[in-house]
PDB file of N, CA and C in Angstrom:
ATOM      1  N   UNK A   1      80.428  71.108  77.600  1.00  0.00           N
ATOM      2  CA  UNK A   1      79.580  71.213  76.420  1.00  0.00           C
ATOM      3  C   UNK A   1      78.147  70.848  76.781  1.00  0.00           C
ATOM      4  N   UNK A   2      77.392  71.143  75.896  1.00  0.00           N
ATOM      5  CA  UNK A   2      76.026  70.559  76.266  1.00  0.00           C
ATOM      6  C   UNK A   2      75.254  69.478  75.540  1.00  0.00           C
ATOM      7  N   UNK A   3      76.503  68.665  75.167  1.00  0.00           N
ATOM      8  CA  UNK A   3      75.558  67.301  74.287  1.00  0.00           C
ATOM      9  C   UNK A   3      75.276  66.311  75.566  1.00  0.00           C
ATOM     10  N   UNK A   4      76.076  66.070  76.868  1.00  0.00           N
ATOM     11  CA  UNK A   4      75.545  65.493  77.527  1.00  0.00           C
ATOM     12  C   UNK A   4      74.254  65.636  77.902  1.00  0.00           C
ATOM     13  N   UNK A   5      74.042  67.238  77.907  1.00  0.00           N
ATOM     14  CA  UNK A   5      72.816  67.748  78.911  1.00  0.00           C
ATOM     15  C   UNK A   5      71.617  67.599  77.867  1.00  0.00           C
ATOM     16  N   UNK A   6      72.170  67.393  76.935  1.00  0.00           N
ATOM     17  CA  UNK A   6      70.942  67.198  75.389  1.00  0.00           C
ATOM     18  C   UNK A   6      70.793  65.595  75.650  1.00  0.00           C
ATOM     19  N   UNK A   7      71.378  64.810  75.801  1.00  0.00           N
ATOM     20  CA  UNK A   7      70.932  63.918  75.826  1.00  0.00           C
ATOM     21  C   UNK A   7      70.570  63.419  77.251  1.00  0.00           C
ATOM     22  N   UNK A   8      70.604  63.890  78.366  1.00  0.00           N
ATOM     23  CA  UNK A   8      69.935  64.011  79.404  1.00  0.00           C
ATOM     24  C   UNK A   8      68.858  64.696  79.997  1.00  0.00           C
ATOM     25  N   UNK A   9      68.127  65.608  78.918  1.00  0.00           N
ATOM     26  CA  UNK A   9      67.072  66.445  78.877  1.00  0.00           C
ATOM     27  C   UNK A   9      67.516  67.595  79.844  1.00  0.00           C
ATOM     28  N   UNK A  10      68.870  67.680  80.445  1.00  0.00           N
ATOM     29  CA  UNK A  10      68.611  68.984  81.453  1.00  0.00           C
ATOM     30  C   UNK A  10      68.258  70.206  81.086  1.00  0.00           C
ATOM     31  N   UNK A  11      67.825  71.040  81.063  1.00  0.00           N
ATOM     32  CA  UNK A  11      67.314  72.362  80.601  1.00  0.00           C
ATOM     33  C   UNK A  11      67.026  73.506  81.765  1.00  0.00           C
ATOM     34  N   UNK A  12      67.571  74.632  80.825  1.00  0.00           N
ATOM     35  CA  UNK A  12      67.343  75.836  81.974  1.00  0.00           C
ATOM     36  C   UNK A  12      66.505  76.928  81.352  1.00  0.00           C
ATOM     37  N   UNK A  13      65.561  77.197  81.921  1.00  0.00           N
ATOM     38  CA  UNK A  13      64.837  78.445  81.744  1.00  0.00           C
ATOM     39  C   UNK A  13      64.855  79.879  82.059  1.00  0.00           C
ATOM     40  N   UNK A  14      65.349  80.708  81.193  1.00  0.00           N
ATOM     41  CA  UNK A  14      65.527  81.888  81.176  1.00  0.00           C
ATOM     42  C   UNK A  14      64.614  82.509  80.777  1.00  0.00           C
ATOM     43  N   UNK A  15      63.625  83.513  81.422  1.00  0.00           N
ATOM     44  CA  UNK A  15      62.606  84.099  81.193  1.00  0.00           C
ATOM     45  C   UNK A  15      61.606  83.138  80.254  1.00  0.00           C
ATOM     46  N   UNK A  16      61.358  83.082  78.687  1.00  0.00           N
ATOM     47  CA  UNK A  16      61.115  82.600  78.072  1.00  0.00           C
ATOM     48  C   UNK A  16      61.193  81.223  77.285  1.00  0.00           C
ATOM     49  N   UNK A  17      62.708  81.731  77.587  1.00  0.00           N
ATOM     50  CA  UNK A  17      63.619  80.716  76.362  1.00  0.00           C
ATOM     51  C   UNK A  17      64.239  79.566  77.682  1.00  0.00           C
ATOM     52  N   UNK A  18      64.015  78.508  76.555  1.00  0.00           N
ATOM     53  CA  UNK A  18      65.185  77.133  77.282  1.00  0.00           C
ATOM     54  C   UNK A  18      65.977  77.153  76.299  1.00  0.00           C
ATOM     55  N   UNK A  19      67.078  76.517  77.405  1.00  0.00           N
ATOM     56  CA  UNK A  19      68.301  75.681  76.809  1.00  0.00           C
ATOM     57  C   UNK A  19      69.060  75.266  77.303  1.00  0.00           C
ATOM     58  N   UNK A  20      69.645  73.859  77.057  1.00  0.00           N
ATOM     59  CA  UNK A  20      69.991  72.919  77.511  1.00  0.00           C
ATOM     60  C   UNK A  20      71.534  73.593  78.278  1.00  0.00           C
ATOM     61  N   UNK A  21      71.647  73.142  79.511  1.00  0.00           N
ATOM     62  CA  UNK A  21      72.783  73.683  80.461  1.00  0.00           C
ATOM     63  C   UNK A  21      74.529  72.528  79.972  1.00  0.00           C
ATOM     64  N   UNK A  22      74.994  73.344  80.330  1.00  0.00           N
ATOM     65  CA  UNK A  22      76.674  72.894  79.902  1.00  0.00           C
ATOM     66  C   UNK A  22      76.735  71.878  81.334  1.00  0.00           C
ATOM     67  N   UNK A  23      77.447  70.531  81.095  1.00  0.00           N
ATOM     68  CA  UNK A  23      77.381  69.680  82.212  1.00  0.00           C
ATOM     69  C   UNK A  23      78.925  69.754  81.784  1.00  0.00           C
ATOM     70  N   UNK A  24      79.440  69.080  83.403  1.00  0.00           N
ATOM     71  CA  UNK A  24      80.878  68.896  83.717  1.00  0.00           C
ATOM     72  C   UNK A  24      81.275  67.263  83.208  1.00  0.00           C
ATOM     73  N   UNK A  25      82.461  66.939  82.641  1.00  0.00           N
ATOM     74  CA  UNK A  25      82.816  65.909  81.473  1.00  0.00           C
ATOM     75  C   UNK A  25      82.908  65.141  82.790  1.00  0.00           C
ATOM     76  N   UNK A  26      82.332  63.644  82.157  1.00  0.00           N
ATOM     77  CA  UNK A  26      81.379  62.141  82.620  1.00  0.00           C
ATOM     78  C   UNK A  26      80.112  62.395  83.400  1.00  0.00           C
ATOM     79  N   UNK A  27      79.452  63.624  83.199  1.00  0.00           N
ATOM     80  CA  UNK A  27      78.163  63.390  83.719  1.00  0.00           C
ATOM     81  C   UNK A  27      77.500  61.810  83.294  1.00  0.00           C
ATOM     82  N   UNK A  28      77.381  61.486  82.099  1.00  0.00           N
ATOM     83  CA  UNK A  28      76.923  59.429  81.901  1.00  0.00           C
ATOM     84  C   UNK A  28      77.886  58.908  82.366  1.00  0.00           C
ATOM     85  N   UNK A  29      78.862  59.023  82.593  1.00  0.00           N
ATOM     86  CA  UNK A  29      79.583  57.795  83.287  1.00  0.00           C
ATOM     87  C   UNK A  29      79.517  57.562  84.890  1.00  0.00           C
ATOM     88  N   UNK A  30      79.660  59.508  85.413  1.00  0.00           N
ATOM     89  CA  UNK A  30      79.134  59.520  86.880  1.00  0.00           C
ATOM     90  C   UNK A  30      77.712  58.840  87.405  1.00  0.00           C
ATOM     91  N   UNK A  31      76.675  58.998  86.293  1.00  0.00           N
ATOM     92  CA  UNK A  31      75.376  58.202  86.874  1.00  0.00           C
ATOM     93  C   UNK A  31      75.630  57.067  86.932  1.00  0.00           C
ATOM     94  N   UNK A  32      75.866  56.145  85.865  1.00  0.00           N
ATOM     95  CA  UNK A  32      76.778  54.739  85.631  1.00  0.00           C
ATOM     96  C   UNK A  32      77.072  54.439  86.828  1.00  0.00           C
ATOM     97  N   UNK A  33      78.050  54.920  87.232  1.00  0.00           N
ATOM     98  CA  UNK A  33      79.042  54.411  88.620  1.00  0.00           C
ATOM     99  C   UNK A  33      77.944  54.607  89.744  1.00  0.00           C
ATOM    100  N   UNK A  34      77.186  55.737  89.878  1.00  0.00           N
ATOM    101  CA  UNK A  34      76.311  55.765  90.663  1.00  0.00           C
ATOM    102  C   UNK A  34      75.512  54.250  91.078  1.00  0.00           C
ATOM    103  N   UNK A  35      74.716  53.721  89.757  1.00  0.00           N
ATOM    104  CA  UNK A  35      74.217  52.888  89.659  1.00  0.00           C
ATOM    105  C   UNK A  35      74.880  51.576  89.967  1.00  0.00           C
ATOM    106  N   UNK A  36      76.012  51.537  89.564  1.00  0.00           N
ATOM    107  CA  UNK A  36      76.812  50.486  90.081  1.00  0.00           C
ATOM    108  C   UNK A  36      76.901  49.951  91.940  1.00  0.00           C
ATOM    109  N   UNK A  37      77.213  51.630  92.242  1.00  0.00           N
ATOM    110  CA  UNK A  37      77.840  51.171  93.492  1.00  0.00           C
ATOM    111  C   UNK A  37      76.532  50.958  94.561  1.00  0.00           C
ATOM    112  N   UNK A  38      74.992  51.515  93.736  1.00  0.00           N
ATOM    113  CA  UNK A  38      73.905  51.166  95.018  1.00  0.00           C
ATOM    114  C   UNK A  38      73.504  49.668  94.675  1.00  0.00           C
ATOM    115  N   UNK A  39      73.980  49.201  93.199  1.00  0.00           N
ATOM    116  CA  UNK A  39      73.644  47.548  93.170  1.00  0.00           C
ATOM    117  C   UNK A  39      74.925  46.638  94.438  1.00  0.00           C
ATOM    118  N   UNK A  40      75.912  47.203  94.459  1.00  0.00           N
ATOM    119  CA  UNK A  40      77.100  46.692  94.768  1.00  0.00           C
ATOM    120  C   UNK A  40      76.358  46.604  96.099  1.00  0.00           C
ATOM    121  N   UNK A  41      76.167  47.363  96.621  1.00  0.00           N
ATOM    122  CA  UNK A  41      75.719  47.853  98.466  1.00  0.00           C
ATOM    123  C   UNK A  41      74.347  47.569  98.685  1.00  0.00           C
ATOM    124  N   UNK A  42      73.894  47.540  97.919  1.00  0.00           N
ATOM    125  CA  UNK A  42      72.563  47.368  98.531  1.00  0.00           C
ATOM    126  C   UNK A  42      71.532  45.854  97.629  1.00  0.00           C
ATOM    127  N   UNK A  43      72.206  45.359  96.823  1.00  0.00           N
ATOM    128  CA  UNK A  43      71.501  44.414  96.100  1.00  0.00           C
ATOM    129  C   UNK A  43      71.530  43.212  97.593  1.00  0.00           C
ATOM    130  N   UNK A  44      70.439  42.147  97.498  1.00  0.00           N
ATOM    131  CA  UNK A  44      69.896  41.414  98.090  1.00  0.00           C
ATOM    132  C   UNK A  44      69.863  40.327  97.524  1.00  0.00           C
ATOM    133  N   UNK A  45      69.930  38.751  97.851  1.00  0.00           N
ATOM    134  CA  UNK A  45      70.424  37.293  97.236  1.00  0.00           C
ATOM    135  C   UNK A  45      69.227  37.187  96.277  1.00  0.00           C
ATOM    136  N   UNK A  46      67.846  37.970  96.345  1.00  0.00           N
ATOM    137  CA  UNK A  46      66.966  37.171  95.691  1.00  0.00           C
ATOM    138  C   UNK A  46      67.256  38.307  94.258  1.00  0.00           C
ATOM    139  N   UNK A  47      68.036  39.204  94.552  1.00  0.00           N
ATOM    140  CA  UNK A  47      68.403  40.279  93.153  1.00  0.00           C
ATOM    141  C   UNK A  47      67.699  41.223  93.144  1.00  0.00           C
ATOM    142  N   UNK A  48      66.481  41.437  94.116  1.00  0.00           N
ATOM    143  CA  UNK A  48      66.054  43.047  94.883  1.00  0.00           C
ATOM    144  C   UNK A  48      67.424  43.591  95.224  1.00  0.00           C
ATOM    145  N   UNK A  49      66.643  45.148  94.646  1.00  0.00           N
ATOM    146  CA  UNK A  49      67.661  46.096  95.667  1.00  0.00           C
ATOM    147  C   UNK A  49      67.152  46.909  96.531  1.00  0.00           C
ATOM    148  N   UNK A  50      67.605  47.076  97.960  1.00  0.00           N
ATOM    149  CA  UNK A  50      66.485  48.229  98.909  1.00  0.00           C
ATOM    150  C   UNK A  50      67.370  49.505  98.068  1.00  0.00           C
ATOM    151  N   UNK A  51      66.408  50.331  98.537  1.00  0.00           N
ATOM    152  CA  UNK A  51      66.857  51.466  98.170  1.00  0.00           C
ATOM    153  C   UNK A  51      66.743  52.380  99.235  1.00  0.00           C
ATOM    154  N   UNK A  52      67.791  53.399  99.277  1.00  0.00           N
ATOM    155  CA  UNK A  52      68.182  53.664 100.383  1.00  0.00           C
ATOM    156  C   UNK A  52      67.793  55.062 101.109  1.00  0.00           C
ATOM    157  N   UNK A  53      67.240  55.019 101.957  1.00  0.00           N
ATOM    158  CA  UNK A  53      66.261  56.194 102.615  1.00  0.00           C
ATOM    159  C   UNK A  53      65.960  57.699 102.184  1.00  0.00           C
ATOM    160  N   UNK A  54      67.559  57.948 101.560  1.00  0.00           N
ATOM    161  CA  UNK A  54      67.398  59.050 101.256  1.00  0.00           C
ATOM    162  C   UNK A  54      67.003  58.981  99.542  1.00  0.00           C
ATOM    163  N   UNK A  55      67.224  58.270  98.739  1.00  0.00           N
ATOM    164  CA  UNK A  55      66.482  58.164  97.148  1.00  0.00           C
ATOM    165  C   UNK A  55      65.043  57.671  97.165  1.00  0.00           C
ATOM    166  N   UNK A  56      64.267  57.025  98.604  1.00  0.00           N
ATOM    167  CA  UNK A  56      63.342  56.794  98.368  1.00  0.00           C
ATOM    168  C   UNK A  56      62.245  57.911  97.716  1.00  0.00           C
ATOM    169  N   UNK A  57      62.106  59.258  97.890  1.00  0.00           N
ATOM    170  CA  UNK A  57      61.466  59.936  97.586  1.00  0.00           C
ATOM    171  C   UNK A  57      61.009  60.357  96.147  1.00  0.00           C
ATOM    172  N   UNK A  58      62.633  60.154  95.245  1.00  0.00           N
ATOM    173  CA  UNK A  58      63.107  60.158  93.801  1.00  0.00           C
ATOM    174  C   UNK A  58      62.220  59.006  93.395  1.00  0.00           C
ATOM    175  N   UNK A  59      61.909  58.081  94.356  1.00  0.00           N
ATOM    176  CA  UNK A  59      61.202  56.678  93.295  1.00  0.00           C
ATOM    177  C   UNK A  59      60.031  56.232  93.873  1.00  0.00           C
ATOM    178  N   UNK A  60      59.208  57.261  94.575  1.00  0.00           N
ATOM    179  CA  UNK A  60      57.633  57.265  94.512  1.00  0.00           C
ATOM    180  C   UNK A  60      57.602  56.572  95.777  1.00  0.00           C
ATOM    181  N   UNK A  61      58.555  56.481  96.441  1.00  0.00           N
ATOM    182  CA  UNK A  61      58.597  56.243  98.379  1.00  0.00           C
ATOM    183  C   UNK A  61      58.801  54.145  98.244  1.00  0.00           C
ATOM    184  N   UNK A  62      59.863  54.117  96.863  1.00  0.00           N
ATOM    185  CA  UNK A  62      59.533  52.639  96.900  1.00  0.00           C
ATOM    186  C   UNK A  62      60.902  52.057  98.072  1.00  0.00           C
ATOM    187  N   UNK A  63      60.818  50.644  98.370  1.00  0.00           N
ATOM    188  CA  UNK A  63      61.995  50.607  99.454  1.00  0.00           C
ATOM    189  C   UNK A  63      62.503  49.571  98.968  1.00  0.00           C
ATOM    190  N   UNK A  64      62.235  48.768  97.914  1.00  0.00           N
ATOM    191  CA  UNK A  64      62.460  47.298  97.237  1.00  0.00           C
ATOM    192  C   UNK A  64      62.128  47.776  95.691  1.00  0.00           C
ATOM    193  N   UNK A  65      63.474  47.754  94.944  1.00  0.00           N
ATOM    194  CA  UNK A  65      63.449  47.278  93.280  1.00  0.00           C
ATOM    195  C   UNK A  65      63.449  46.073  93.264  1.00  0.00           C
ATOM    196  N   UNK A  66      62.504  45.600  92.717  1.00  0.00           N
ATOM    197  CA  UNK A  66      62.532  43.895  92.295  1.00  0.00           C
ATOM    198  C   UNK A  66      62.800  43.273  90.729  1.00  0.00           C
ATOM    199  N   UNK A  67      63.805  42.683  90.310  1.00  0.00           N
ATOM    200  CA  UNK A  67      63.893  42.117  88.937  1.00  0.00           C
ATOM    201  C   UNK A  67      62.879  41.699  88.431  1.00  0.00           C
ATOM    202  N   UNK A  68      62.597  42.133  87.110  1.00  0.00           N
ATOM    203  CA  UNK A  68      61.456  41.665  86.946  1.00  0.00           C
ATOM    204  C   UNK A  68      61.257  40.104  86.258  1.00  0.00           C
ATOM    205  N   UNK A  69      60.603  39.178  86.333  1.00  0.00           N
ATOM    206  CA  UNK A  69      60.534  37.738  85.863  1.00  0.00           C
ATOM    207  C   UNK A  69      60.294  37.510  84.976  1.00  0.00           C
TER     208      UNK A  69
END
């Protein structure tokens, strides 16, 4: 269906017209787990997380998420 992709902004453009693309069932839960498992692996004692070579690009070339205080 495409309420995930509605509430994930995905969209496809056909000539003119958009509209939101049909995603495969737990697209939010698959990111979820995503998120889980790079805190799991990659979080650090002070609660930074590196981030890992290949997503650096997705987050503006950063190499350290830091909690914020």
């Amino acid at each position: 269906t495409t309420v995930q992709a509605r509430r994930l902004g995905i969209r496809m453009r056909d000539g003119e017209q958009t509209t939101p693309l049909a995603t495969l069932n737990g697209t939010l839960m698959a990111s979820t787990r995503t998120i889980i498992a790079l805190l799991e692996n990659h979080q650090q004692a002070d609660g930074s997380v590196r981030v890992p070579k290949a997503l650096q690009p997705y987050l503006a070339g950063r190499e350290i998420l830091e909690p914020l205080s």
